[in-house]
N, C-alpha and C. Protein backbone atom coordinates (compact mmCIF):
# COMPACT_ATOMS: atom_id res chain seq x y z
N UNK A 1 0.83 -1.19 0.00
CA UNK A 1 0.00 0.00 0.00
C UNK A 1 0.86 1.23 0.00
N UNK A 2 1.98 1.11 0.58
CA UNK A 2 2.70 2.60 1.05
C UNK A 2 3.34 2.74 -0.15
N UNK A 3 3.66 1.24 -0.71
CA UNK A 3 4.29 1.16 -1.90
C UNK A 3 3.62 1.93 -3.39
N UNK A 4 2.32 1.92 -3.17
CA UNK A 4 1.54 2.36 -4.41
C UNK A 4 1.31 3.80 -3.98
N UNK A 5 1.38 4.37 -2.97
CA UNK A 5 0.81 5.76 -2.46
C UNK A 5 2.25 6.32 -2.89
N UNK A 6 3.58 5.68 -3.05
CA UNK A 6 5.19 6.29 -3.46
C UNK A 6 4.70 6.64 -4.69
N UNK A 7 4.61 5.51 -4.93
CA UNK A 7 4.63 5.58 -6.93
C UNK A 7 4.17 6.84 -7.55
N UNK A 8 2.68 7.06 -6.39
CA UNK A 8 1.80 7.60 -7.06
C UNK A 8 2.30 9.33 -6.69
N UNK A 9 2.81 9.80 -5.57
CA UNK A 9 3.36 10.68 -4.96
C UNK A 9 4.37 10.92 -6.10
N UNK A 10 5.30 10.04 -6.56
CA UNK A 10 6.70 10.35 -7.55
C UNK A 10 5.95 10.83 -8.60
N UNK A 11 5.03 10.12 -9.13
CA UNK A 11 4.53 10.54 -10.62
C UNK A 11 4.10 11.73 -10.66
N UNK A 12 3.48 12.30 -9.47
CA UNK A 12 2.99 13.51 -9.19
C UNK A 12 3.48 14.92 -9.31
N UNK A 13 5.32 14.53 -8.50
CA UNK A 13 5.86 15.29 -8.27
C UNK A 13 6.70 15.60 -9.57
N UNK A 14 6.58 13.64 -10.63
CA UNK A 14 7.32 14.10 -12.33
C UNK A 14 6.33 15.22 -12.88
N UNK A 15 5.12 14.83 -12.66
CA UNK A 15 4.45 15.79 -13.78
C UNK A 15 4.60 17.22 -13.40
N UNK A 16 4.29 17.24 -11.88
CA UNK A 16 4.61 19.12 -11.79
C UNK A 16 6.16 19.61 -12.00
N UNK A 17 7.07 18.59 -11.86
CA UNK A 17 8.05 19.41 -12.27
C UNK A 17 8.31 19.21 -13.80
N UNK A 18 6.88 18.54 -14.62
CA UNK A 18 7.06 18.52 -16.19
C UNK A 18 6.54 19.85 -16.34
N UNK A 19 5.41 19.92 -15.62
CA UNK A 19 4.72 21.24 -16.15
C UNK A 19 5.45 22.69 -15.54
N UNK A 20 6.22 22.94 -14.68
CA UNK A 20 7.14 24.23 -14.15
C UNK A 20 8.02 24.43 -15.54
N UNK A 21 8.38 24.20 -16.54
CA UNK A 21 9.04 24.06 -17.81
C UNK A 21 8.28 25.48 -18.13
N UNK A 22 6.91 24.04 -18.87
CA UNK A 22 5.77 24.78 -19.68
C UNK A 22 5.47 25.97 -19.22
N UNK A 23 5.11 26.12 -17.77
CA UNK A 23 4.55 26.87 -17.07
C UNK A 23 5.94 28.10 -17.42
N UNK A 24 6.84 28.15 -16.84
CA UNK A 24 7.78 29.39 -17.27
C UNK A 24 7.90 29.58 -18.47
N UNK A 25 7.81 29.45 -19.84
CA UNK A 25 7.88 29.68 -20.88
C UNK A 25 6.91 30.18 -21.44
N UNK A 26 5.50 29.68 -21.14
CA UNK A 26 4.34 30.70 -21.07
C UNK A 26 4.36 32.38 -20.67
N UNK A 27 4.85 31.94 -19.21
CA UNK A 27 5.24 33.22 -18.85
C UNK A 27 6.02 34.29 -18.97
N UNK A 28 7.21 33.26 -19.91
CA UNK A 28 8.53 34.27 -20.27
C UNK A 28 7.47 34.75 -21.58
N UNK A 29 7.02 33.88 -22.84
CA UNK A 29 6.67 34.21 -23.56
C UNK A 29 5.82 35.37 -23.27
N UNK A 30 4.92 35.73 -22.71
CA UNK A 30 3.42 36.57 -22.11
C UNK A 30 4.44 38.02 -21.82
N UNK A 31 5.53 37.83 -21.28
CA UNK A 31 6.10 38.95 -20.89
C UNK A 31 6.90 39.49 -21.61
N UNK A 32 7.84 38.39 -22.58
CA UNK A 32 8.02 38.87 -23.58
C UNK A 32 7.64 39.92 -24.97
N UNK A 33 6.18 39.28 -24.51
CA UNK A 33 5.39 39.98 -25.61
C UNK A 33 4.82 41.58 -25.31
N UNK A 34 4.89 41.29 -24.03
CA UNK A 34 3.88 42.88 -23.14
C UNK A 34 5.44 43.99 -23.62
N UNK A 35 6.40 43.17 -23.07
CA UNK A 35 7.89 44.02 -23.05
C UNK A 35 8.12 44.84 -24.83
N UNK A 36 7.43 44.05 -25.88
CA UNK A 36 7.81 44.70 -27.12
C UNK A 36 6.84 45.30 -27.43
N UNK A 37 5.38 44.96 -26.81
CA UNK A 37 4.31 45.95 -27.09
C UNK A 37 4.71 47.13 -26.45
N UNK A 38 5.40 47.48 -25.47
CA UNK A 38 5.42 48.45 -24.73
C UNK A 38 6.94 49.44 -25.49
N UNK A 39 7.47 48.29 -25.71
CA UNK A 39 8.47 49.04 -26.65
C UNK A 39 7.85 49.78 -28.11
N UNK A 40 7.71 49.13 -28.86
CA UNK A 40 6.76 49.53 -29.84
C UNK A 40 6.08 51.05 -30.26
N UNK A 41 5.23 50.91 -29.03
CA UNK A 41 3.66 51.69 -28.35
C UNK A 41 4.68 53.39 -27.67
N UNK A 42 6.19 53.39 -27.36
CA UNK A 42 6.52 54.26 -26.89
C UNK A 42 7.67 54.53 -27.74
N UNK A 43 7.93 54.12 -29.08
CA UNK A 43 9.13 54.63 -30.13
C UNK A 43 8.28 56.09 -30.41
N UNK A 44 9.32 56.62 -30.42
CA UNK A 44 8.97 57.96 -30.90
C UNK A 44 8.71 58.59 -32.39
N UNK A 45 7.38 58.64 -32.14
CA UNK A 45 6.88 59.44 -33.79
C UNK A 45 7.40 60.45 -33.93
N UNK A 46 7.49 60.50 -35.53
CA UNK A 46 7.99 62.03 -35.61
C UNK A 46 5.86 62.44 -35.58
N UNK A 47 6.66 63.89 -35.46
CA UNK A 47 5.72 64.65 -35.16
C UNK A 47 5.75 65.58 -36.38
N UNK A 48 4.79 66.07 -37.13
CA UNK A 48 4.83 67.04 -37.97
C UNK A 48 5.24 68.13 -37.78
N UNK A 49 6.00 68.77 -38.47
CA UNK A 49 6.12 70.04 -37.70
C UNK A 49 4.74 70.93 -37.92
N UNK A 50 5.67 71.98 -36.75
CA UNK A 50 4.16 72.73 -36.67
C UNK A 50 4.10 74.06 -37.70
N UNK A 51 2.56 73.75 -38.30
CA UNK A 51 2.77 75.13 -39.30
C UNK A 51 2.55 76.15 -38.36
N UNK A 52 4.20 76.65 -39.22
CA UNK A 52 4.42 78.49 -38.74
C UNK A 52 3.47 79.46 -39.00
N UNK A 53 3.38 80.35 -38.51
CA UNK A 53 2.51 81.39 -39.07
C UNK A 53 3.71 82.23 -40.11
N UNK A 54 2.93 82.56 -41.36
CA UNK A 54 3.28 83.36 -42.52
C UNK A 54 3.66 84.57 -42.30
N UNK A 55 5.04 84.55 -42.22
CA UNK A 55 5.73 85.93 -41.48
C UNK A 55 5.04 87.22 -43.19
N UNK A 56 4.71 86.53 -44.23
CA UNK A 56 4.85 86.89 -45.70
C UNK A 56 3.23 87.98 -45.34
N UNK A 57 3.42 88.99 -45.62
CA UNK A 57 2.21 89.84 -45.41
C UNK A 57 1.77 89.63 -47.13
N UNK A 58 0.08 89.68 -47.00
CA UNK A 58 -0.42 89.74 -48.56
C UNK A 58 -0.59 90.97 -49.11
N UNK A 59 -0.11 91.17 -49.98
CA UNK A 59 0.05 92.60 -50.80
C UNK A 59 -1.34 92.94 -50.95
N UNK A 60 -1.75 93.85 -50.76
CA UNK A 60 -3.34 94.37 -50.75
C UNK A 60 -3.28 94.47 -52.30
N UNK A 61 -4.40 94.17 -53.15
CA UNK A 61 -4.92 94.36 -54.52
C UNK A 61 -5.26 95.99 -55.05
N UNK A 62 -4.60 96.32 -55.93
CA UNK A 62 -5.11 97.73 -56.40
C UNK A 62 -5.64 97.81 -57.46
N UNK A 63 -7.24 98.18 -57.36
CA UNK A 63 -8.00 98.01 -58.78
C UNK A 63 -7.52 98.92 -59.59
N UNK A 64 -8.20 98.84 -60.82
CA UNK A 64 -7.54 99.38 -61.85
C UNK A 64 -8.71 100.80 -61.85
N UNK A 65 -9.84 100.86 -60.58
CA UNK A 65 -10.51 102.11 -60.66
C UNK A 65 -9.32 102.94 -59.76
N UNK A 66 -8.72 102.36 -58.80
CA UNK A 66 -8.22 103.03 -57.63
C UNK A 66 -6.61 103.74 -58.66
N UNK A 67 -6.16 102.57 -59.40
CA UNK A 67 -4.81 102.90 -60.18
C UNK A 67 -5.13 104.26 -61.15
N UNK A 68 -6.60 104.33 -61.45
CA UNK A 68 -6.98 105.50 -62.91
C UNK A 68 -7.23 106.49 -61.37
N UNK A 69 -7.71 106.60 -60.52
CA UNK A 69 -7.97 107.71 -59.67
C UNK A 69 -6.32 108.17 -59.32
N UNK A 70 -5.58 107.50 -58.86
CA UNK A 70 -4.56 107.70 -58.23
C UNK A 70 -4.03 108.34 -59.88
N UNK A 71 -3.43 108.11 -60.80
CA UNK A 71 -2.93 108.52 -61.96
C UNK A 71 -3.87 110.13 -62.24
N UNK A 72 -5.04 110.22 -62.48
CA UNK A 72 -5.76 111.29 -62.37
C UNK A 72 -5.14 112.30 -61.82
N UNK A 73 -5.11 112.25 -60.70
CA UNK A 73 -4.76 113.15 -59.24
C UNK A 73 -2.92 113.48 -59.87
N UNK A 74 -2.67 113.11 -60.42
CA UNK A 74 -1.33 113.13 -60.28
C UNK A 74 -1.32 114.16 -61.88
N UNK A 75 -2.06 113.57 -62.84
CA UNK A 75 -2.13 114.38 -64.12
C UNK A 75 -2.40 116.27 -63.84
N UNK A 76 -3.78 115.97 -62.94
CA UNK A 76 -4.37 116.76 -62.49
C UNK A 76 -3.88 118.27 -61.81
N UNK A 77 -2.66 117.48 -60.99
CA UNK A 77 -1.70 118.17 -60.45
C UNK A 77 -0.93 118.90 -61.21
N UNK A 78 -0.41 118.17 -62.33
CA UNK A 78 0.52 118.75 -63.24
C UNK A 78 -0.43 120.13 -64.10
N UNK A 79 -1.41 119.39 -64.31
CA UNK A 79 -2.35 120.42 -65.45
C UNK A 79 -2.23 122.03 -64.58
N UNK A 80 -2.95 122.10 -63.26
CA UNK A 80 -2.90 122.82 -62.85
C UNK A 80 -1.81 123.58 -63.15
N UNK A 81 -0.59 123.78 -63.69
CA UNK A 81 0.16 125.11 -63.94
C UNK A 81 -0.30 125.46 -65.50
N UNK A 82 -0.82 124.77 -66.08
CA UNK A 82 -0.84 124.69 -67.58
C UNK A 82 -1.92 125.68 -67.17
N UNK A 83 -2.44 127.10 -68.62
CA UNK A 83 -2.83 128.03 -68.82
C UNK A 83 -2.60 127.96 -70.19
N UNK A 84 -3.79 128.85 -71.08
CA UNK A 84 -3.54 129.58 -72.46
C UNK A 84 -4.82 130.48 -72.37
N UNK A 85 -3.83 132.14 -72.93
CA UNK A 85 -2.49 131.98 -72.65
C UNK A 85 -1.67 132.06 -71.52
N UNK A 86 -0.17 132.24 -71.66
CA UNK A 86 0.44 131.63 -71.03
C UNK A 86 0.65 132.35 -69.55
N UNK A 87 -0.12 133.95 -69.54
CA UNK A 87 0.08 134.47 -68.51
C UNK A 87 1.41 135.33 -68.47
N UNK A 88 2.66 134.93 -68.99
CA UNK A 88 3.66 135.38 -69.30
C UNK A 88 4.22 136.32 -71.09
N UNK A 89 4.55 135.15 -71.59
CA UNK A 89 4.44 136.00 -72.93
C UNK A 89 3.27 136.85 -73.24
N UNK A 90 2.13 136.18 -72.80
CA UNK A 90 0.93 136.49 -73.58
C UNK A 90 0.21 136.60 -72.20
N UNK A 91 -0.04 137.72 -72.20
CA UNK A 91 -0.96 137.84 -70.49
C UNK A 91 -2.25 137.43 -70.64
N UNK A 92 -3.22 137.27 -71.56
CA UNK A 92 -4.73 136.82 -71.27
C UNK A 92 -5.23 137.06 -73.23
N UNK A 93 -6.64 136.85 -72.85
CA UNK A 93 -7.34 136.89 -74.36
C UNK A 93 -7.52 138.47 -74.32
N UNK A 94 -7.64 138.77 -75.65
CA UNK A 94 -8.32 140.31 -75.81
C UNK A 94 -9.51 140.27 -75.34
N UNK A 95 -9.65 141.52 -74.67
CA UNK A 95 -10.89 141.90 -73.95
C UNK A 95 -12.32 141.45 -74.99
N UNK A 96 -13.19 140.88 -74.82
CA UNK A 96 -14.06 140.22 -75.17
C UNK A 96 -13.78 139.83 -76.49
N UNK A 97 -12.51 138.77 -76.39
CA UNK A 97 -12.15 138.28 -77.85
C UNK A 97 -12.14 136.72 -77.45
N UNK A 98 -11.90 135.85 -78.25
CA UNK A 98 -10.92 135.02 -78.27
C UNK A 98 -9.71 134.64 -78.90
N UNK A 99 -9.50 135.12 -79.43
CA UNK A 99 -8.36 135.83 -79.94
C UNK A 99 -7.10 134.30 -80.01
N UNK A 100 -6.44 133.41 -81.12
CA UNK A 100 -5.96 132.70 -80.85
C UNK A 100 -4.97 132.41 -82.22
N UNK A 101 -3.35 132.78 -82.09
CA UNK A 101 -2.22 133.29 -83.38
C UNK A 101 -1.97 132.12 -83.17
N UNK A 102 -1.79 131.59 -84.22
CA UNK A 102 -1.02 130.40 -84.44
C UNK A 102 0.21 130.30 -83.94
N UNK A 103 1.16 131.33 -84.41
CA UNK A 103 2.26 131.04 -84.09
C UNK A 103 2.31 130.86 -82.26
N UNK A 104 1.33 131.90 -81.91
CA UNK A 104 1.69 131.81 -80.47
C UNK A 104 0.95 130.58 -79.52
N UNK A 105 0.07 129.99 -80.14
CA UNK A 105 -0.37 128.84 -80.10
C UNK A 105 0.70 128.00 -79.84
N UNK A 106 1.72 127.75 -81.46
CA UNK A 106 2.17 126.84 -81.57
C UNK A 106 3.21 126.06 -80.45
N UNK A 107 3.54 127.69 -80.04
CA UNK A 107 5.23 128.05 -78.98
C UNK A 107 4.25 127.16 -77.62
N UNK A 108 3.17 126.91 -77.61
CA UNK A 108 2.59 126.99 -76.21
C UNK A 108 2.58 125.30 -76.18
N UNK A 109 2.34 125.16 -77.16
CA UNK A 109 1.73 123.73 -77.19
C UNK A 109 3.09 123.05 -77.74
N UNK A 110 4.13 123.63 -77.87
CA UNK A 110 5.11 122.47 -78.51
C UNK A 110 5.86 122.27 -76.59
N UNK A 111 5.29 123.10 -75.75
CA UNK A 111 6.11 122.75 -74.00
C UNK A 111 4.48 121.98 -73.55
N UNK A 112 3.57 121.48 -74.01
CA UNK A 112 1.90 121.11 -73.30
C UNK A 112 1.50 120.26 -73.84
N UNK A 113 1.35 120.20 -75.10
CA UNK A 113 0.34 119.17 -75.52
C UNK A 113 1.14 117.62 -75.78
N UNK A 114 2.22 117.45 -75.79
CA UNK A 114 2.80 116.22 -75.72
C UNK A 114 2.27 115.26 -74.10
N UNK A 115 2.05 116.12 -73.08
CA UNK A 115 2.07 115.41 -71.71
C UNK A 115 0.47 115.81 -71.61
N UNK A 116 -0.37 116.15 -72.56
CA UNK A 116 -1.74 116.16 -72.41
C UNK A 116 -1.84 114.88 -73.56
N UNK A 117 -1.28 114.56 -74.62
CA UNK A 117 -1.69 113.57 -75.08
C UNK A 117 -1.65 112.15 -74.25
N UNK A 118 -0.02 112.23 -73.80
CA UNK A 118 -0.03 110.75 -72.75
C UNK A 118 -0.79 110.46 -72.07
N UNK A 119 -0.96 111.96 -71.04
CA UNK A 119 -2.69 111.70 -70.33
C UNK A 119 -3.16 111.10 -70.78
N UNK A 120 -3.88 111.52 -72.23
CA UNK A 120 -5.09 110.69 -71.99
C UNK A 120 -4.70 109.23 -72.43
N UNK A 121 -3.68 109.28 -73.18
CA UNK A 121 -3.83 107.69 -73.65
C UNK A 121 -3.42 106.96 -72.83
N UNK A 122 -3.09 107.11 -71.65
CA UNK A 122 -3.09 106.13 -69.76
C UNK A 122 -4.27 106.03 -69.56
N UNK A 123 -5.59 106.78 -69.83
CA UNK A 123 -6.45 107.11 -68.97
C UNK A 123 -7.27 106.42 -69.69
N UNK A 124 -8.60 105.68 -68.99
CA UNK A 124 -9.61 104.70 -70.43
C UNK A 124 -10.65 105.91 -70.88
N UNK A 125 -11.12 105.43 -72.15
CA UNK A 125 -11.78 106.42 -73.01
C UNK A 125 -12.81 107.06 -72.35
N UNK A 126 -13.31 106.90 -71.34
CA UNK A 126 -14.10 107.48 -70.77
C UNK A 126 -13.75 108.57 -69.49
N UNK A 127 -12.56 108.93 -69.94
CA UNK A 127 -12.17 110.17 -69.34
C UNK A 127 -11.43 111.53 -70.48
N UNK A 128 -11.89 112.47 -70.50
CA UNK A 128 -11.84 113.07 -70.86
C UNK A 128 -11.32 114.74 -70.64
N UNK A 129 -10.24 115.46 -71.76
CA UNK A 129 -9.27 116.99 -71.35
C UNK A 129 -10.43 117.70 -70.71
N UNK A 130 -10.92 118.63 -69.96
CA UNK A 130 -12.00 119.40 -69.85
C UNK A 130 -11.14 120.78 -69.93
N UNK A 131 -11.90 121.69 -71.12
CA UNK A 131 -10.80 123.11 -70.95
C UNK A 131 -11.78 123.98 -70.54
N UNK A 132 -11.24 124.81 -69.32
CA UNK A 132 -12.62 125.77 -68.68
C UNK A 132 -12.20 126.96 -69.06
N UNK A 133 -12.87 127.79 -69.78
CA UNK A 133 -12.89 129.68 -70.17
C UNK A 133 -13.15 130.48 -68.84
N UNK A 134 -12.34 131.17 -68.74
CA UNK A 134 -12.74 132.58 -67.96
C UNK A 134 -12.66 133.37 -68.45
N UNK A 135 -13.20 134.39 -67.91
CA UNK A 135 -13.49 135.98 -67.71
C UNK A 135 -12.89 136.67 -66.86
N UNK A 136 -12.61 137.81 -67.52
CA UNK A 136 -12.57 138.76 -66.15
C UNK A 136 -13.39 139.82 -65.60
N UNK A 137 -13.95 140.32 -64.33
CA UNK A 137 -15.02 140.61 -64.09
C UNK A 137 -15.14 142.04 -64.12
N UNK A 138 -14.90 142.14 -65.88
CA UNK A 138 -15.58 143.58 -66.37
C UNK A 138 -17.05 143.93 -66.27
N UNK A 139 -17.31 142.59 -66.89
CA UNK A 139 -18.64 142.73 -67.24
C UNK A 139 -19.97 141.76 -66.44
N UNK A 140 -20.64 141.87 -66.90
CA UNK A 140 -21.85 140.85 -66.08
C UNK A 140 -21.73 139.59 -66.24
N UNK A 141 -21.96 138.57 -65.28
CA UNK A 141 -21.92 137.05 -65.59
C UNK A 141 -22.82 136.50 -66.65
N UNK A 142 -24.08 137.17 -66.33
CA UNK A 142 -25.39 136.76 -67.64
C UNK A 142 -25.00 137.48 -68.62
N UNK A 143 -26.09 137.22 -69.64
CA UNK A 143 -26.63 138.14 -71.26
C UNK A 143 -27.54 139.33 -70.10
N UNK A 144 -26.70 140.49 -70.55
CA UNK A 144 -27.29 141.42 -70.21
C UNK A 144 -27.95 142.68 -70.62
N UNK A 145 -28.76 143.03 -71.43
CA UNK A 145 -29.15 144.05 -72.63
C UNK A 145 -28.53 143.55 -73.67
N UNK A 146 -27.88 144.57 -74.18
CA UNK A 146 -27.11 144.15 -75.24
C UNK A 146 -25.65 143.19 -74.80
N UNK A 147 -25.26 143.39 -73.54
CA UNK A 147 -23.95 142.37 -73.45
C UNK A 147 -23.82 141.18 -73.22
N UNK A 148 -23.16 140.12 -73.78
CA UNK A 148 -23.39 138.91 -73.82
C UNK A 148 -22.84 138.38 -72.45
N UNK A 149 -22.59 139.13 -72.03
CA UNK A 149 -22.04 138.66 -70.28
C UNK A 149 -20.43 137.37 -70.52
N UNK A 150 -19.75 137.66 -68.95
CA UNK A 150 -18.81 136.72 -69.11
C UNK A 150 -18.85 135.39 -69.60
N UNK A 151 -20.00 134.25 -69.21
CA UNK A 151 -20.14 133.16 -69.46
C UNK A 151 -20.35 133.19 -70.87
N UNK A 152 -20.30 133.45 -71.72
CA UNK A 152 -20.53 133.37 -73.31
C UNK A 152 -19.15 133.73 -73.38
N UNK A 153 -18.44 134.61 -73.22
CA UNK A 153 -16.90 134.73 -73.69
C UNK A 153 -15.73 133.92 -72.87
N UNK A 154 -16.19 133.25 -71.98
CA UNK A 154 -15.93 132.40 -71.56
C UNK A 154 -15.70 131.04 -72.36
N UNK A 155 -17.00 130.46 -72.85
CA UNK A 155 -17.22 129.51 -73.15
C UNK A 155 -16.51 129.40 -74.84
N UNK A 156 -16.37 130.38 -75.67
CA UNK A 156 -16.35 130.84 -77.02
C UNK A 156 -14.58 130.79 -76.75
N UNK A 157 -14.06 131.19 -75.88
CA UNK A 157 -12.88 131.06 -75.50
C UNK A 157 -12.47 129.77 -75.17
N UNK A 158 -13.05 128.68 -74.41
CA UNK A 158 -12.89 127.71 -74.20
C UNK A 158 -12.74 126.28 -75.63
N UNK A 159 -13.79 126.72 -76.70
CA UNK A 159 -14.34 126.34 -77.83
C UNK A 159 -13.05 126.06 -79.08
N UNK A 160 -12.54 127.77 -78.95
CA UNK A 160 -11.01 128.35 -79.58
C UNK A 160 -10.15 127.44 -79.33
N UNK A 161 -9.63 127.26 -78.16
CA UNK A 161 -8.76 126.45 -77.57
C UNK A 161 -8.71 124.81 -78.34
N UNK A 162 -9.81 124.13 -77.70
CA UNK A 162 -10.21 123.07 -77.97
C UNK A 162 -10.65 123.04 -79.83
N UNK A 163 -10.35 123.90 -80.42
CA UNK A 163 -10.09 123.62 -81.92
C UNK A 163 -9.17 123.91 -82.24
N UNK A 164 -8.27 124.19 -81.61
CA UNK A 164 -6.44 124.15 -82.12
C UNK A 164 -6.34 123.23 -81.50
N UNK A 165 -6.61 122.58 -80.44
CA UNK A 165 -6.02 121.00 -80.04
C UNK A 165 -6.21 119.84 -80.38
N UNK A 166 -7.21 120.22 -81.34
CA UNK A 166 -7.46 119.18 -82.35
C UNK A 166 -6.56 118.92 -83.27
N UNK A 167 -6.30 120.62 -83.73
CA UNK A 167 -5.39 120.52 -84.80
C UNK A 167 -3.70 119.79 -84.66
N UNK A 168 -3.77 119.89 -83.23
CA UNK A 168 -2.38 119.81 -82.90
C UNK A 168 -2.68 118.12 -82.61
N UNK A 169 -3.69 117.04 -82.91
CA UNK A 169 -3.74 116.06 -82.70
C UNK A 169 -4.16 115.22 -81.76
N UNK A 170 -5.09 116.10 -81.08
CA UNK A 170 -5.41 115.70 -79.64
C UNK A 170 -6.86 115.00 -79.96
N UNK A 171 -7.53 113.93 -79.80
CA UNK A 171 -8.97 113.82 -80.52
C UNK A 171 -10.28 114.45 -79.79
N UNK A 172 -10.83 114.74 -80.51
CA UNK A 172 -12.19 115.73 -80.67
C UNK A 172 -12.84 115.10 -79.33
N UNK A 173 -12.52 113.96 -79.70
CA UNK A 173 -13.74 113.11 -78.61
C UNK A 173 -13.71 112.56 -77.00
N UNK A 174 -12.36 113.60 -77.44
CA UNK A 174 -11.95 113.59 -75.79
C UNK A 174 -11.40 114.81 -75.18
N UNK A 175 -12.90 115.70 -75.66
CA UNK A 175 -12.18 117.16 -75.27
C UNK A 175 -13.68 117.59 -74.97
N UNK A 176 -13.68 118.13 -73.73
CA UNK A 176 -14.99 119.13 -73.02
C UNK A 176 -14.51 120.01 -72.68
N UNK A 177 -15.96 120.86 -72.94
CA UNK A 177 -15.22 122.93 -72.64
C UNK A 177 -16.38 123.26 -71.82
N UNK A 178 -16.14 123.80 -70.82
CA UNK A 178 -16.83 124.65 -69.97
C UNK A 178 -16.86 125.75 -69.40
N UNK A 179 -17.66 126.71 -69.40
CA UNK A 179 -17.42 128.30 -69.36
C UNK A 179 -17.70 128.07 -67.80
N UNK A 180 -16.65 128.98 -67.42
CA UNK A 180 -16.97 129.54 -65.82
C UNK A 180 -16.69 131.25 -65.49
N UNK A 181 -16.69 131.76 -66.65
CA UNK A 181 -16.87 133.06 -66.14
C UNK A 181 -16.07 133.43 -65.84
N UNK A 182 -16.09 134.58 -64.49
CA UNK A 182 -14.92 135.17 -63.51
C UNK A 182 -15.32 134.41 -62.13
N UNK A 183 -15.56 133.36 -62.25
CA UNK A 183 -15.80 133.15 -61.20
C UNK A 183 -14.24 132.31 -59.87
N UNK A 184 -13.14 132.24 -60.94
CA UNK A 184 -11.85 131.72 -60.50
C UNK A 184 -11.06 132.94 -61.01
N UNK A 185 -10.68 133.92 -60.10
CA UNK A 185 -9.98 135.08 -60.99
C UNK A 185 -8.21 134.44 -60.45
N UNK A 186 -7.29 134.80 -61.18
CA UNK A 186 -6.15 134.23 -61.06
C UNK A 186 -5.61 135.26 -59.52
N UNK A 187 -5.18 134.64 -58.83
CA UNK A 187 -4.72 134.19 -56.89
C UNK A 187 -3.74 135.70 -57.34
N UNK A 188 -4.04 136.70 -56.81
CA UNK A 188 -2.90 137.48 -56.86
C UNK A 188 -3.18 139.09 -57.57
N UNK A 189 -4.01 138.91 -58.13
CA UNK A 189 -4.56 140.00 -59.41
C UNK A 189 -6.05 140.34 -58.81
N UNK A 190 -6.06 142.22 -59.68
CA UNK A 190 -7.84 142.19 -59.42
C UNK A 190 -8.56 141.15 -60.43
N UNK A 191 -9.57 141.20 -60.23
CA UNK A 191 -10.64 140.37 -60.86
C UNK A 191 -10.68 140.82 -62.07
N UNK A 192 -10.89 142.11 -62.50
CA UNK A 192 -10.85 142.85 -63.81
C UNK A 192 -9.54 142.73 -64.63
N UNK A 193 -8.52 141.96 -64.03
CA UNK A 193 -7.20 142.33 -64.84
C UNK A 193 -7.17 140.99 -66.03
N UNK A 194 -6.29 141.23 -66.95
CA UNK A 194 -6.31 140.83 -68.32
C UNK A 194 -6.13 139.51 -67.74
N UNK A 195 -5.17 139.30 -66.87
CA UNK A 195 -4.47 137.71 -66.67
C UNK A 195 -5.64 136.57 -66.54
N UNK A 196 -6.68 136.96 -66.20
CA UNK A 196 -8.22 136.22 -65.93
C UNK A 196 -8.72 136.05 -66.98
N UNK A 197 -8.27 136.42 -68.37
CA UNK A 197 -9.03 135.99 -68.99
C UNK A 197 -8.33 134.91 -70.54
N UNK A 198 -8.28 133.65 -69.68
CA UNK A 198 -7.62 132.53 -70.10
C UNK A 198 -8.31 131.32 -70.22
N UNK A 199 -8.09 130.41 -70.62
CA UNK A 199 -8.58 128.76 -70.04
C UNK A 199 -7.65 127.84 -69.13
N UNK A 200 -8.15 127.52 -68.65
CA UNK A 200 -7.65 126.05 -67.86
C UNK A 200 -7.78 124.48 -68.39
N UNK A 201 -7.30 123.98 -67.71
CA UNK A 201 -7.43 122.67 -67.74
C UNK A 201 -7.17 121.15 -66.97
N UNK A 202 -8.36 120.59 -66.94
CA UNK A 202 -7.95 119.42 -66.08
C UNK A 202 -8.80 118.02 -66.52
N UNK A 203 -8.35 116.55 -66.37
CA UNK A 203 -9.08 115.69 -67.07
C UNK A 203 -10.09 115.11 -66.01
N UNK A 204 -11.41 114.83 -66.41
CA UNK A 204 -12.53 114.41 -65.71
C UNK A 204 -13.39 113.44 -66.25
N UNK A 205 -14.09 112.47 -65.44
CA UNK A 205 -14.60 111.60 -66.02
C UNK A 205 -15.81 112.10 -67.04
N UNK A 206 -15.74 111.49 -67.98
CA UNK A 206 -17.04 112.16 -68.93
C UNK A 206 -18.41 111.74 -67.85
């Protein structure tokens, strides 16, 4: 009996120390495996970099209304010294004339009408020379009895102008005249003096 309770005790103690093998290799394996998941799971990604902010400022857009205004202003500027006549050689129109010599025309317009043509051909067709007539304030602004008042010799003066600048090549169809009288007498002078009675000029949208 004690004899079969050995046997059975030995066989017991073969198999558990068969299975302590198995049993650790399970376990090495199990830990093995946690050990490379964990390796794995903590390699370091790259990381994208991070988008910078655009040190690059965006150039603001300039329409091509804002580019013809800005060019305008700048023509505009220039016109302003321009006069006929010239104030100098030729101090003003004859007293209710318009009065306009070629030759002295010509002298005026060979230093003017080259930088009135470029004008306009920068500018789109729908802007247009405007030449304004004055007066000087001899006489009445209206038709008055018999006198045709400043604004008519004004305007007849303005008319003169703008048909020699045709001639000189400037086109018809981009030329407006407007009488203003004495109502701009030249900065410096009485109102009645000859120098007032000239045209101006500046370009405006038709």
């Amino acid at each position: 009996m004690n004899k079969v309770v050995n046997q059975n005790y030995d066989k017991d103690k073969a198999g558990q120390q068969m299975k302590k093998p198995i049993l650790f290799k399970l376990i090495l394996i199990f830990v093995s495996t946690l050990v490379l998941a964990n390796c794995s799971s903590s390699e370091t990604k790259e990381t994208p970099p991070a988008e910078t902010a655009s040190t690059s400022t965006t150039t603001p857009t300039v329409s091509s209304r804002d580019t013809n205004i800005m060019l305008l202003d700048e023509i505009n500027s220039t016109l302003k010294d321009y006069r006929y006549p010239d104030g100098v050689k030729r101090k003003g129109f004859s007293y209710k004339q318009a009065d306009i010599t070629k030759e002295d025309f010509n002298a005026w317009a060979k230093n003017n009408v080259a930088f009135i043509k470029e004008a306009l051909v920068k500018l789109p067709e729908d802007y247009a020379l405007q030449i304004i007539g004055h007066a000087d304030a001899s006489g009445p602004e209206e038709a008055e009895g018999g006198k045709k008042g400043n604004g008519y010799y004004s305007q007849i003066r303005a008319d003169a102008v703008k048909d020699a600048l045709v001639k000189q090549g400037v086109p018809a169809g981009r030329i407006a005249t407007k009488a203003s009288g004495s109502t701009s007498p030249v900065s410096g002078y009485p109102e009645n003096d000859q120098i007032n009675r000239r045209v101006t000029f500046q370009v405006v949208s038709k």
